[in-house]
Protein backbone atom coordinates (compact mmCIF):
# COMPACT_ATOMS: atom_id res chain seq x y z
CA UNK A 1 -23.06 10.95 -8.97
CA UNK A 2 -23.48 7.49 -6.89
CA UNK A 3 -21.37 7.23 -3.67
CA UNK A 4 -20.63 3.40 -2.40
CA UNK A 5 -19.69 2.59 0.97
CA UNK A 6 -18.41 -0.05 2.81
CA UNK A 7 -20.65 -1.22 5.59
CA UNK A 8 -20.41 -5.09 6.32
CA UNK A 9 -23.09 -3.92 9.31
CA UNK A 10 -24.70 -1.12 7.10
CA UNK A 11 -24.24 1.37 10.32
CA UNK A 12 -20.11 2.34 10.20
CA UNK A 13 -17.75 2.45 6.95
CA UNK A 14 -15.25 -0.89 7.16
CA UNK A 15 -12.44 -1.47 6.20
CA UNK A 16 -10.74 -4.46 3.69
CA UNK A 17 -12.33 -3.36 0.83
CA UNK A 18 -11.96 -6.06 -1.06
CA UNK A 19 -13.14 -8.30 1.27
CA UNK A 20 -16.29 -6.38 1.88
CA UNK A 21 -19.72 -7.76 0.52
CA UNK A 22 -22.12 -5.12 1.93
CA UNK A 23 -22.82 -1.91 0.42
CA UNK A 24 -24.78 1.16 0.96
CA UNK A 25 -25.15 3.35 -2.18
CA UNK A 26 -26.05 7.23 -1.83
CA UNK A 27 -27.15 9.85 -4.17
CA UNK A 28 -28.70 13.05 -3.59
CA UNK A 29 -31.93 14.61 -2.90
CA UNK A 30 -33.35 17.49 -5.01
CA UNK A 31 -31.86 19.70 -1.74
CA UNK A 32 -28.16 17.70 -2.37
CA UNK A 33 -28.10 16.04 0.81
CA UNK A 34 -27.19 12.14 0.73
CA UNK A 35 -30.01 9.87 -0.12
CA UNK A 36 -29.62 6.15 0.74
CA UNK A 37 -30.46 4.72 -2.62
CA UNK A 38 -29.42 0.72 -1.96
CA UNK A 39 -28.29 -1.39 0.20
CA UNK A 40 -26.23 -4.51 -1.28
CA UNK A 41 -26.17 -7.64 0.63
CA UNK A 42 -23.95 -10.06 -1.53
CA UNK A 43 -23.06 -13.33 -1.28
CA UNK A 44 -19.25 -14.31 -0.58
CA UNK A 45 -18.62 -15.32 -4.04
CA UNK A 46 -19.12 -11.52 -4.49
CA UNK A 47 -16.86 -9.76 -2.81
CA UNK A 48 -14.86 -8.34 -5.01
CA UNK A 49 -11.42 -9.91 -3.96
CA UNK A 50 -13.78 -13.21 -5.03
CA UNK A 51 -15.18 -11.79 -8.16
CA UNK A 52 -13.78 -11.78 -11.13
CA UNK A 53 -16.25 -10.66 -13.72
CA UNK A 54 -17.07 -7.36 -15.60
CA UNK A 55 -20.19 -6.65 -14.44
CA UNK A 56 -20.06 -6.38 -10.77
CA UNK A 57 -22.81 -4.45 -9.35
CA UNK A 58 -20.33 -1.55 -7.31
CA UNK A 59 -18.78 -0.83 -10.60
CA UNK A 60 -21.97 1.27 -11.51
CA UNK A 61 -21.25 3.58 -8.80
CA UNK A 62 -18.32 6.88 -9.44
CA UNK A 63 -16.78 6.64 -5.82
CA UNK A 64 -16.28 3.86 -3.24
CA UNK A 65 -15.56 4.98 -0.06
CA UNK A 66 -13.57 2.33 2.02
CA UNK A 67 -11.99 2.19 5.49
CA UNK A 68 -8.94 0.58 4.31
CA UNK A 69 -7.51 -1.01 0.70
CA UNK A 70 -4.47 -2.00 -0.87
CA UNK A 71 -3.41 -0.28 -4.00
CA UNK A 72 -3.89 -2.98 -6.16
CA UNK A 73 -7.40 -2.78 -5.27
CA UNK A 74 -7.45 0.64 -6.35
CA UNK A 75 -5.85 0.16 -9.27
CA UNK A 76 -8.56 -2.77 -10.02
CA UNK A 77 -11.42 -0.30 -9.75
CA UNK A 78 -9.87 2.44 -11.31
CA UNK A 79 -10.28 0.24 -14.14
CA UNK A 80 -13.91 0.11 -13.65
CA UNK A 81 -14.13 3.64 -13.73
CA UNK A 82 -14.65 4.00 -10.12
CA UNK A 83 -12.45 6.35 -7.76
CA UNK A 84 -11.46 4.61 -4.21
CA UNK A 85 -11.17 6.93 -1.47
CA UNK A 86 -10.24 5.44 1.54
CA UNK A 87 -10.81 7.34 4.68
CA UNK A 88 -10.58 6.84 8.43
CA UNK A 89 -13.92 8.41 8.51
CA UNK A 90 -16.32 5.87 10.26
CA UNK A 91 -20.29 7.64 8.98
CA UNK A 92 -21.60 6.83 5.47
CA UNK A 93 -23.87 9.88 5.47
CA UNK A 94 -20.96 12.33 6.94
CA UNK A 95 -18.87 10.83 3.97
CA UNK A 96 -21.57 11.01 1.30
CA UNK A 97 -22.15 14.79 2.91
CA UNK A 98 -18.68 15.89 2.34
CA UNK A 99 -18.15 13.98 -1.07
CA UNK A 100 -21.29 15.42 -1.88
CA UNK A 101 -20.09 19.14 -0.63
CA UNK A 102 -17.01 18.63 -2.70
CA UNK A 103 -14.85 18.17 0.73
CA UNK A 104 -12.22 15.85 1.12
CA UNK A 105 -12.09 12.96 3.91
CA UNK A 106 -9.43 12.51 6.33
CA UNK A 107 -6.94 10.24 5.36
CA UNK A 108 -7.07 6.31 6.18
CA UNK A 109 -4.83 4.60 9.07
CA UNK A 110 -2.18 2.53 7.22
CA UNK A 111 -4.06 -0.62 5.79
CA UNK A 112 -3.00 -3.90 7.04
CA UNK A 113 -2.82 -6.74 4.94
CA UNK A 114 -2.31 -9.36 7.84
CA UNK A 115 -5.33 -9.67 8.83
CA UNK A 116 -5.41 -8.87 12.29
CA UNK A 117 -1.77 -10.45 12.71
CA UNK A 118 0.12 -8.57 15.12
CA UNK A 119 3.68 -8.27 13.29
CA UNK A 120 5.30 -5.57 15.54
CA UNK A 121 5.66 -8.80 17.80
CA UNK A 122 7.96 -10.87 16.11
């Protein structure tokens, strides 16, 4: 099994998935701890809210682990064969160590698609 992350700074998972062009892939050791297998660095015309292809390079992994997405982006890579699990979870190898472990991840904060835009304001 491969595990992608979201890590735009390849230290914390991030969130807007779909805006996200850094990656850190994990598999496991002989042991079954996470292994840091790849780190994608893409260009912007690569993100995947950008791409549009078949043959983007996260769709070879089984999960993507994500800090926040909208369900049409699930949807999207569920068509890829790739399971989204967002999480509020912040490290890639705690994640990868649970997935891993067959644990679950806590639940995301409700994802915001304003873009920073503070709408309780208005």
């Amino acid at each position: 099994m491969k595990i992608g992350i979201t890590s735009q700074n390849f230290r914390t998972i991030t969130g807007h998935a779909g805006k996200t062009r850094r990656f850190l892939i994990f598999g496991q050791d002989e042991t079954g701890r996470p292994l840091e297998l790849q780190r994608l660095d893409l260009p912007k015309t690569m993100s995947l809210h950008a791409y549009h292809g078949s043959d983007h390079p996260i769709f070879q992994v089984d999960l993507l682990v994500c800090g926040s997405c909208g369900q049409g982006f699930i949807q999207r890579m569920a068509a890829h064969g790739v399971q989204v699990i967002p999480t509020r979870e912040e490290d890639p190898v705690r994640a990868a160590k649970a997935l891993f472990a067959g644990e679950t991840l806590p639940p995301p904060a409700p994802h915001d698609q304003t873009d920073g835009v503070d709408i309780s304001r208005s």
